[in-house]
Protein backbone atom coordinates (compact mmCIF):
# COMPACT_ATOMS: atom_id res chain seq x y z
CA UNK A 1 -104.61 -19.95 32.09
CA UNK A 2 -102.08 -21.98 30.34
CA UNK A 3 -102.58 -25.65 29.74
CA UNK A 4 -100.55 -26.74 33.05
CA UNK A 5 -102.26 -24.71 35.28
CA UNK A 6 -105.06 -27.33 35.51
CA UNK A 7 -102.98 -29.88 36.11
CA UNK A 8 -101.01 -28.34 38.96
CA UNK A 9 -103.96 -27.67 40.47
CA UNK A 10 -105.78 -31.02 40.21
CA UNK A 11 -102.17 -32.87 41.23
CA UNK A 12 -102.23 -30.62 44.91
CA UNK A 13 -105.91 -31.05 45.37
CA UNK A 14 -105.34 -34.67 45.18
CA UNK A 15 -102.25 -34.82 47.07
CA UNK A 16 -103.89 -32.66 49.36
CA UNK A 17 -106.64 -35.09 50.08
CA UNK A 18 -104.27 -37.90 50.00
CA UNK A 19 -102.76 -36.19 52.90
CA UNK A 20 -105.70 -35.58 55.34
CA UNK A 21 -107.89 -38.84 54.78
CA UNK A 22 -104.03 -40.54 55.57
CA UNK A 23 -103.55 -42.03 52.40
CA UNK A 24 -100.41 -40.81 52.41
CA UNK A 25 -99.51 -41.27 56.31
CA UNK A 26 -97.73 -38.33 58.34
CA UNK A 27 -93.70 -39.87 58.89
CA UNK A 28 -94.00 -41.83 55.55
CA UNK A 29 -92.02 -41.04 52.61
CA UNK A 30 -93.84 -39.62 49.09
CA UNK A 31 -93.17 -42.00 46.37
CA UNK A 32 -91.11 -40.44 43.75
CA UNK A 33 -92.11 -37.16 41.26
CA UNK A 34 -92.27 -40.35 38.35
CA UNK A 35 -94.26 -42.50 40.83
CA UNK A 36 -96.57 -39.35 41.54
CA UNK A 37 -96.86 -37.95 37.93
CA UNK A 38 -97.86 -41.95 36.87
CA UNK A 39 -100.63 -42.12 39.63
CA UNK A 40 -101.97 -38.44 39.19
CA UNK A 41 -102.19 -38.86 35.31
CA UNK A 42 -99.79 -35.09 35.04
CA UNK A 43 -97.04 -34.11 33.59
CA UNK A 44 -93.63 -34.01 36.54
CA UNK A 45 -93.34 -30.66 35.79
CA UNK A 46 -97.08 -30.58 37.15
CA UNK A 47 -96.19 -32.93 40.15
CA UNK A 48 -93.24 -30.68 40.93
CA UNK A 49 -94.82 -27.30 41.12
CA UNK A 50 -97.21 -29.13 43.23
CA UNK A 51 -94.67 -30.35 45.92
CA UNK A 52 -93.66 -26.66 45.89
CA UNK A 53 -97.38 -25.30 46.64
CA UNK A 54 -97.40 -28.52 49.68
CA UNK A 55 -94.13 -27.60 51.03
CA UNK A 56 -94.56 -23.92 51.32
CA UNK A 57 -98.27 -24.93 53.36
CA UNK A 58 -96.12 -27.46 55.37
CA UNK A 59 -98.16 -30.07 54.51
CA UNK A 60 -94.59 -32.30 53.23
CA UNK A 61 -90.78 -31.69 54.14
CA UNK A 62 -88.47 -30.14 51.92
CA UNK A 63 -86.70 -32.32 49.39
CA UNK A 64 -83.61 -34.12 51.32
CA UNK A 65 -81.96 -35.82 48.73
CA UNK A 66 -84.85 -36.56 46.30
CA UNK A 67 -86.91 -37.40 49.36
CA UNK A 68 -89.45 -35.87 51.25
CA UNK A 69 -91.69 -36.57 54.54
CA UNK A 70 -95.03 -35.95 54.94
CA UNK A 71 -96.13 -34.08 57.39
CA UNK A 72 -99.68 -34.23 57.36
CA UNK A 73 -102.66 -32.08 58.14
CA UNK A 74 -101.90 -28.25 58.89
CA UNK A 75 -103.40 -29.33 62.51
CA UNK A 76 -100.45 -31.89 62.97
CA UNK A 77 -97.41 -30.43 60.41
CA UNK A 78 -95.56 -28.61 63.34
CA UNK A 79 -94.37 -31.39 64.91
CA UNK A 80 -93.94 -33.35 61.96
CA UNK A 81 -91.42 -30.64 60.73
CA UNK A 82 -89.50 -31.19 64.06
CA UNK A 83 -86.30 -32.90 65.07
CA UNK A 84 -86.51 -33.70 68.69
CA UNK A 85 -83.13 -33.61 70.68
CA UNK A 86 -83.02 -35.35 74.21
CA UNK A 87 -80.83 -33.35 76.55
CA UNK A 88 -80.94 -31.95 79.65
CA UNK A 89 -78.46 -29.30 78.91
CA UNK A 90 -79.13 -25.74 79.73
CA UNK A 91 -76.85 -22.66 78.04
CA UNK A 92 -76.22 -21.23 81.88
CA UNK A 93 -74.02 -24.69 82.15
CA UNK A 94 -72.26 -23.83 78.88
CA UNK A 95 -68.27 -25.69 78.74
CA UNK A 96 -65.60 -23.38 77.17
CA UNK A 97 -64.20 -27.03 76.38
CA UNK A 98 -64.74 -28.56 73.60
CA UNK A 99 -64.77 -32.03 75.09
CA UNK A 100 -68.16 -31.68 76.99
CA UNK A 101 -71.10 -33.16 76.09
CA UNK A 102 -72.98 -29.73 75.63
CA UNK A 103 -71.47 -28.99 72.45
CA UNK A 104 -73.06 -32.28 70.71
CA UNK A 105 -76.35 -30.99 71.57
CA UNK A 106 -75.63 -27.70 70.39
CA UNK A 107 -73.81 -29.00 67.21
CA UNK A 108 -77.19 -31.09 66.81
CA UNK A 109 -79.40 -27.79 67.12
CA UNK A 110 -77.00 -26.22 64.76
CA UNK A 111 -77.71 -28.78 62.18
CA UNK A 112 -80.97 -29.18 62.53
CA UNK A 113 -81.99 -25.60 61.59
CA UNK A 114 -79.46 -26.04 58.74
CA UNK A 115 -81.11 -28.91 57.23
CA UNK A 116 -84.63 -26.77 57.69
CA UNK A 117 -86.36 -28.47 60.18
CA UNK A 118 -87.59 -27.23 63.85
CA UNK A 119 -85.47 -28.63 66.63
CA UNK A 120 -87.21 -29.20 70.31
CA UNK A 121 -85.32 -29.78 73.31
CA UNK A 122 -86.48 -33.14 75.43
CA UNK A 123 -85.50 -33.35 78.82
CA UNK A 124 -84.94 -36.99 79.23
CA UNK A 125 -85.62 -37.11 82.89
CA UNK A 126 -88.58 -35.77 82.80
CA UNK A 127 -90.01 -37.23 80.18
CA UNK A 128 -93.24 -38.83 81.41
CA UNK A 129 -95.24 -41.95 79.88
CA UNK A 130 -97.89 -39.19 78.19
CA UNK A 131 -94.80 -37.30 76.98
CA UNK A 132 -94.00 -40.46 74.58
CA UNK A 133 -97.16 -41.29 73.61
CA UNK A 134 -96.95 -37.54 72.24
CA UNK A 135 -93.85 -38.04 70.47
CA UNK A 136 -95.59 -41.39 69.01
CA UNK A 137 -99.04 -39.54 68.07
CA UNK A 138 -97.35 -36.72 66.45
CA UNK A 139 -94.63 -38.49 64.41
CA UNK A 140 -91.57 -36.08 64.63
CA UNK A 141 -89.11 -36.43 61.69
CA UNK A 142 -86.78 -38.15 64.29
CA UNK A 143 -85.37 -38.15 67.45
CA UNK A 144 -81.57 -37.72 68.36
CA UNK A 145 -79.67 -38.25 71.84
CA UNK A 146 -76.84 -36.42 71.93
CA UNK A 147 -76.12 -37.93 75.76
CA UNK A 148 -76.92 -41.08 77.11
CA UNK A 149 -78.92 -41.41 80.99
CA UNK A 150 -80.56 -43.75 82.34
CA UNK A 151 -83.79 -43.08 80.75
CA UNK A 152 -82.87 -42.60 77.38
CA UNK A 153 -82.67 -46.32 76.56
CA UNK A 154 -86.04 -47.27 77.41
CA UNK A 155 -87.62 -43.79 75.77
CA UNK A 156 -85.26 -44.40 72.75
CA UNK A 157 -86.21 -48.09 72.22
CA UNK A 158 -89.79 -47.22 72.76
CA UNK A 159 -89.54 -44.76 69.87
CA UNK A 160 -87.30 -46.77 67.68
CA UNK A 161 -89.98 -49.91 67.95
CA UNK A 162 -93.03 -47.60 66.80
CA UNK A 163 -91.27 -46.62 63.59
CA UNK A 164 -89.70 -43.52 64.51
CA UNK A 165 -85.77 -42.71 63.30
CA UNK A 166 -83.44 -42.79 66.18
CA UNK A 167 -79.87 -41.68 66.38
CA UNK A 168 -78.05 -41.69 69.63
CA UNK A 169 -74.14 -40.64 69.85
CA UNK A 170 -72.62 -43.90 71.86
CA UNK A 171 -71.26 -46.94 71.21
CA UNK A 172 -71.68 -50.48 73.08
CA UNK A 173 -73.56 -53.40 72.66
CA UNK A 174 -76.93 -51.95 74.41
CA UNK A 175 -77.03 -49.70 71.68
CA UNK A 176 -76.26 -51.58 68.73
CA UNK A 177 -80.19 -51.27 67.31
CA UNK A 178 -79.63 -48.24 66.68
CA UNK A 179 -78.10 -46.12 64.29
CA UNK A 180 -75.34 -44.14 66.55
CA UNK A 181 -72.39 -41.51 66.15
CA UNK A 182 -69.62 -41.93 68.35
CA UNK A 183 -66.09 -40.36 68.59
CA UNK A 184 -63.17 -42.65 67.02
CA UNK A 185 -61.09 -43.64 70.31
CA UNK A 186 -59.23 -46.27 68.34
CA UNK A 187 -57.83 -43.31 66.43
CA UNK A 188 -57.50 -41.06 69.17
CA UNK A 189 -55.33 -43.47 71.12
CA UNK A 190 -53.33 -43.98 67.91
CA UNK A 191 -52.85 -40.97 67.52
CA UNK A 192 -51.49 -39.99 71.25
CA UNK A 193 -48.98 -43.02 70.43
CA UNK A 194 -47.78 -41.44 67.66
CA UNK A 195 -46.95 -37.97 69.08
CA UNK A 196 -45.38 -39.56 71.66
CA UNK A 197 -42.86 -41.54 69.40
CA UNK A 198 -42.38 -38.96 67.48
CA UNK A 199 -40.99 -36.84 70.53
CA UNK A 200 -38.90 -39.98 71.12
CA UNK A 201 -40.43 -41.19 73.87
CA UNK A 202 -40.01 -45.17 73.86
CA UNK A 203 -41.41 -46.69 77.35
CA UNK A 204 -45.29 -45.47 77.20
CA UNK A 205 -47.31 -46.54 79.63
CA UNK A 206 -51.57 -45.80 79.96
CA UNK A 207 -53.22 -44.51 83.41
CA UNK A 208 -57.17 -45.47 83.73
CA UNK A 209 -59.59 -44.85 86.63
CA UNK A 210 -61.00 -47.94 87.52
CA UNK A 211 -64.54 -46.32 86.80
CA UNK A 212 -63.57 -44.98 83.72
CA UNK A 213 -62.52 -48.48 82.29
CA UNK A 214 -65.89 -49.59 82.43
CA UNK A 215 -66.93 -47.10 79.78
CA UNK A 216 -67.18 -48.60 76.26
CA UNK A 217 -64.46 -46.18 74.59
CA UNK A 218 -61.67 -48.12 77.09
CA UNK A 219 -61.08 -50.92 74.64
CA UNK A 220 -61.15 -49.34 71.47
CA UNK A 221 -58.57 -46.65 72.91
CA UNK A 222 -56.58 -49.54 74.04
CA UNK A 223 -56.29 -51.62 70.84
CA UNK A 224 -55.79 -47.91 69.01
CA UNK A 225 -52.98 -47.78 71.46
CA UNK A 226 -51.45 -50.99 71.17
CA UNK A 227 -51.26 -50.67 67.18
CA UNK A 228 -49.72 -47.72 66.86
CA UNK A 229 -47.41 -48.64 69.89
CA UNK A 230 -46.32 -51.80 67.42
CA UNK A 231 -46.47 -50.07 63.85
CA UNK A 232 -43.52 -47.55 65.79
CA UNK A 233 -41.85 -51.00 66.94
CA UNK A 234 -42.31 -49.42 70.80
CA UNK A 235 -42.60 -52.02 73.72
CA UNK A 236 -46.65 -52.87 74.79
CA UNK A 237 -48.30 -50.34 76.25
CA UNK A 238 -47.89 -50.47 80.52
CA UNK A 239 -51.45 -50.22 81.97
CA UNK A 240 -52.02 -48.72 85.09
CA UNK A 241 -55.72 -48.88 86.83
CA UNK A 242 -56.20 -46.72 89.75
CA UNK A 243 -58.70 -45.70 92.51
CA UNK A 244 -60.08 -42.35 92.16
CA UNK A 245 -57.61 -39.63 93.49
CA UNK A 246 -59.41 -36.67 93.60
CA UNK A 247 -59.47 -34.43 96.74
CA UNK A 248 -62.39 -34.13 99.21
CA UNK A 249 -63.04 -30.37 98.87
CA UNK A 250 -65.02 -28.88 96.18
CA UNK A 251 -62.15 -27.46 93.13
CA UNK A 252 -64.95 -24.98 92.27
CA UNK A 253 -65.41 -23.49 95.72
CA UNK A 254 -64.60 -19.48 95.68
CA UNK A 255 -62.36 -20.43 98.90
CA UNK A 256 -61.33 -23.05 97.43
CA UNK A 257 -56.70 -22.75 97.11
CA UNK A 258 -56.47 -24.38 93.91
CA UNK A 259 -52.71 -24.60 93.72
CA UNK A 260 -52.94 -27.04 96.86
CA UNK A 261 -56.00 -28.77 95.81
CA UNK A 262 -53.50 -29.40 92.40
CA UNK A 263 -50.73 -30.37 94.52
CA UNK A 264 -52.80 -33.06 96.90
CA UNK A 265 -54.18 -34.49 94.02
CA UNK A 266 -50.59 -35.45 92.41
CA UNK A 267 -49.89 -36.79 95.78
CA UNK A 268 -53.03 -38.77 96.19
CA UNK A 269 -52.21 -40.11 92.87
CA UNK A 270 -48.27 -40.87 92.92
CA UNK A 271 -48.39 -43.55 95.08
CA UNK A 272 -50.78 -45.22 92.49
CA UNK A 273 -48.38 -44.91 89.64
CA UNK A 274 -45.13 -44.95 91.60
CA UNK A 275 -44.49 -48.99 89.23
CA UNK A 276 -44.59 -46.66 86.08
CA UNK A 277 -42.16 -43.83 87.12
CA UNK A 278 -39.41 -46.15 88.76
CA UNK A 279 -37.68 -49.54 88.53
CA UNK A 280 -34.82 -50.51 85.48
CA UNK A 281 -37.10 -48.79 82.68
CA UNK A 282 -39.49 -46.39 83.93
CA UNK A 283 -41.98 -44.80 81.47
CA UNK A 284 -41.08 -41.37 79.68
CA UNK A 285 -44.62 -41.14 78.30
CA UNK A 286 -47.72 -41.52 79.92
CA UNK A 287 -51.20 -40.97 78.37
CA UNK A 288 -54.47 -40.29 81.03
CA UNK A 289 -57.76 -41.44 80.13
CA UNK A 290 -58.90 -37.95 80.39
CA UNK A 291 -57.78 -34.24 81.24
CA UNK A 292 -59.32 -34.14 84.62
CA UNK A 293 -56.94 -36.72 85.79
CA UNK A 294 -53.63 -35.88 83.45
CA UNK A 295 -53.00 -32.83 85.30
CA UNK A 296 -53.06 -35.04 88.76
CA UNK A 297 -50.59 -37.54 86.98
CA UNK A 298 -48.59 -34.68 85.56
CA UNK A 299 -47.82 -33.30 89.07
CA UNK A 300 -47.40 -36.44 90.63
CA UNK A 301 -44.43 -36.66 88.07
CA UNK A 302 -43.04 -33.53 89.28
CA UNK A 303 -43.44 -34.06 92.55
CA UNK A 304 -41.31 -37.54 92.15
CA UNK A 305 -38.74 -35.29 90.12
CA UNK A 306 -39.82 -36.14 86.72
CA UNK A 307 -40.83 -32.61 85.03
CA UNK A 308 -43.10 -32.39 82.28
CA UNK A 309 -42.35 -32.24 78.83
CA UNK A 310 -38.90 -32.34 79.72
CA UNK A 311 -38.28 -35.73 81.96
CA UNK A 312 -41.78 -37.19 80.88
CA UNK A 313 -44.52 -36.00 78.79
CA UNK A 314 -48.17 -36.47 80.15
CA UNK A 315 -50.95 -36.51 77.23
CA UNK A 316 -54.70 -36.45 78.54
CA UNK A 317 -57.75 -36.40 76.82
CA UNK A 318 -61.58 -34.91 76.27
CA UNK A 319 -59.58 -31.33 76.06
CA UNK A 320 -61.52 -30.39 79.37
CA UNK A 321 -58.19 -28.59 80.39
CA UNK A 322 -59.64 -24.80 79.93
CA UNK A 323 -62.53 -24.84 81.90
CA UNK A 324 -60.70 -26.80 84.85
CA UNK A 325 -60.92 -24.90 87.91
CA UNK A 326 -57.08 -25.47 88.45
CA UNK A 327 -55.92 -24.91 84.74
CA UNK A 328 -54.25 -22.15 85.46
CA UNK A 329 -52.14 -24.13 88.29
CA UNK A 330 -51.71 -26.57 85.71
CA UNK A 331 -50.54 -24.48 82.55
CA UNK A 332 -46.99 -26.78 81.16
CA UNK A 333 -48.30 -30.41 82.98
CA UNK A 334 -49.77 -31.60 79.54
CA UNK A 335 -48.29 -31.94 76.49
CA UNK A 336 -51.29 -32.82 74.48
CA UNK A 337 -54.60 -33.87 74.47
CA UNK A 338 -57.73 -35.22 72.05
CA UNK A 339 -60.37 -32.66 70.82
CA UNK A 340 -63.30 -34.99 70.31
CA UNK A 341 -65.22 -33.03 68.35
CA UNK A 342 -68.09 -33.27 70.03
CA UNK A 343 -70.13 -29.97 67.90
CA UNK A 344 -69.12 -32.22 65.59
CA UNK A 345 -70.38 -35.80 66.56
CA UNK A 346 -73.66 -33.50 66.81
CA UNK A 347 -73.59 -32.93 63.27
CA UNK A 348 -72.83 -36.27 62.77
CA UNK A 349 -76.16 -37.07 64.19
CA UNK A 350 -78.40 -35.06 62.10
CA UNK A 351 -76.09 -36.56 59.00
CA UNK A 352 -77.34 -39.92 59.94
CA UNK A 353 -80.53 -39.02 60.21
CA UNK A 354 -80.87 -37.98 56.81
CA UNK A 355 -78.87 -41.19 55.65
CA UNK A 356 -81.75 -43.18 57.48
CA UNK A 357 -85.05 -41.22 55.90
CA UNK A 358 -83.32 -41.25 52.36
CA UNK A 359 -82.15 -44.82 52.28
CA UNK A 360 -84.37 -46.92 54.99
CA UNK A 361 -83.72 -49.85 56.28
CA UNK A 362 -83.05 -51.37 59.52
CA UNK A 363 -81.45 -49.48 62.07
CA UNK A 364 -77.71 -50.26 63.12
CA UNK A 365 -75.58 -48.01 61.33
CA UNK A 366 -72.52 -46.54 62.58
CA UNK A 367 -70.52 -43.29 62.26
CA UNK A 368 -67.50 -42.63 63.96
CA UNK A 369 -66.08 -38.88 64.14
CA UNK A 370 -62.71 -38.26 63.77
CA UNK A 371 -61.13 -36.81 66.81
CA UNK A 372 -57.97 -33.68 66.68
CA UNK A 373 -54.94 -33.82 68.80
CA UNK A 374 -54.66 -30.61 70.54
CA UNK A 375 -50.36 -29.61 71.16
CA UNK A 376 -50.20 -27.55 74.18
CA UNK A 377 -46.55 -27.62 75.09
């Protein structure tokens, strides 16, 4: 037996103990290997082989940083070693596109497992009152919500209050206690600017749904917009705000003639726009709050004898465009649109979880993604 040996073995026998009577609670932090080695009278050599016995029995997280997280008893550690994601995603509703919300959740799972922890799916509306109070008793490293519903506020607030690190990937002043991910739309509009000066297009004007301006991305797209639109000395930006324009019948119907359903939507939606297209200097780039409606505004060009990417360009945005039901009907209406990087905002989240359990503090930090503009014609 060498003369560390003993040591070793009285520093994990003691940390050990520490754990189970709560000394050290499950969810808290271990003070450092100095901090430890001072307390337990040992060498850190001696503190750190014992981490290394307590980690391998899951009784503590791995390092993160020069960090870890106690787990607690062996009764208790599973949990503890868990990062629970709320979403009500299922893989049979898997998007091709990059731009739904799916692919945050996944991108969270991804980097979960990466960072060596145990990830649990939550399902946020069903998530009763005893449901919580497990999350609460059990102490999970942290919680992240990769989509927003109605009842993630109150579960995530609930959860934040009793001590436990939240992330959630939004923006918006409901959210602000939190520490949240959310895609950079002031660069994203910026960026659609840009492209569209650069084709020499000089009268831009901006189509929202009425719905869609509610949303808490509208302004910061707008302002992105409105920059760029003055750094490339380009008139303001002409906003349009519209009724919803879509088609009664179902786009995903097996009977369903999408080439028509295509064309009545760019009818339904010309009328709306007609101020844009006409009059002594009509816009020769429009950008669409999102994909789903570009296409619409693309045809409705067309159909007023403006064709894309020749007379006009249309940019979208959210990349839906490939699992559209009509994208084929649709292939040359866009120009371009904004990859969100939404795999990656759900990287983003476990990043920021880390940030909080290494550093502390109160919650409230922010981390915007950087979106991609996607060329398509």
């Amino acid at each position: 037996m060498t003369t560390t040996e003993p040591a070793r073995i009285r520093a994990v026998a003691t940390l050990r103990s520490w754990i189970e009577d709560g000394t050290l609670v499950a969810g808290s932090c271990l003070p450092s290997e100095r901090a430890l080695a001072s307390q337990l009278e040992v060498s850190k050599p001696s503190v750190h082989r014992a981490l290394q016995v307590l980690e391998r029995d899951g009784l503590i997280s791995p390092a993160v940083g020069r960090t870890r997280t106690v787990y607690g008893s062996v009764g208790s550690s599973l949990l503890a070693q868990t990062v629970v994601v709320l979403s009500s995603h299922k893989k049979a509703k898997h998007h091709a596109s990059t731009g739904f919300s799916d692919h945050v959740a996944e991108g969270a799972h991804a980097a979960v497992s990466d960072a060596g922890w145990h990830s649990m799916a939550f399902h946020p509306d069903r998530a009763d009152a005893s449901g919580v109070r497990a999350l609460l008793a059990q102490r999970p490293v942290g919680v992240l919500i990769p989509e927003t519903r109605e009842a993630s506020l109150d579960i995530a607030t609930r959860l934040r209050d009793a001590g436990v690190p939240v992330v959630v990937n939004i923006d918006g002043p409901a959210w602000v206690g939190f520490d949240r991910v959310a895609s950079d739309h002031a660069a994203g509009g910026a960026r659609l600017v840009e492209l569209l000066a650069a084709r020499e297009r000089r009268r831009l004007g901006t189509v929202w749904n009425k719905g869609a301006q509610r949303g808490w991305w509208h302004a910061p797209r707008m302002a992105g917009m409105s920059a760029a639109a003055a750094a490339a000395g380009l008139a303001p930006v002409q906003l349009a705000m519209v009724a919803s324009a879509s088609p009664k019948q179902d786009p995903w119907a097996d009977d369903t003639d999408t080439a028509a359903y295509l064309e009545q939507y760019g009818r339904n939606y010309l009328g709306q726009i007609i101020e844009l297209l006409s009059g002594p200097e009509p816009c020769d780039g429009l950008m669409v709050h999102t994909d789903t409606d570009a296409v619409a505004v693309a045809m409705a060009c067309r159909l007023f004898g403006l064709e894309p990417g020749r007379d006009i360009d249309v940019l979208g945005y959210d990349y839906y465009l490939p699992d559209l039901p009509y994208s084929a009907d649709a292939r040359g209406l866009l120009q371009a649109s904004v990859d969100r990087d939404t795999h990656g905002q759900g990287e983003a989240l476990v990043a920021v979880l880390q940030r909080r359990l290494i550093e502390g503090g109160d919650p409230g930090f922010i981390q915007h993604v950087q979106p991609r503009l996607i060329t398509l014609s």
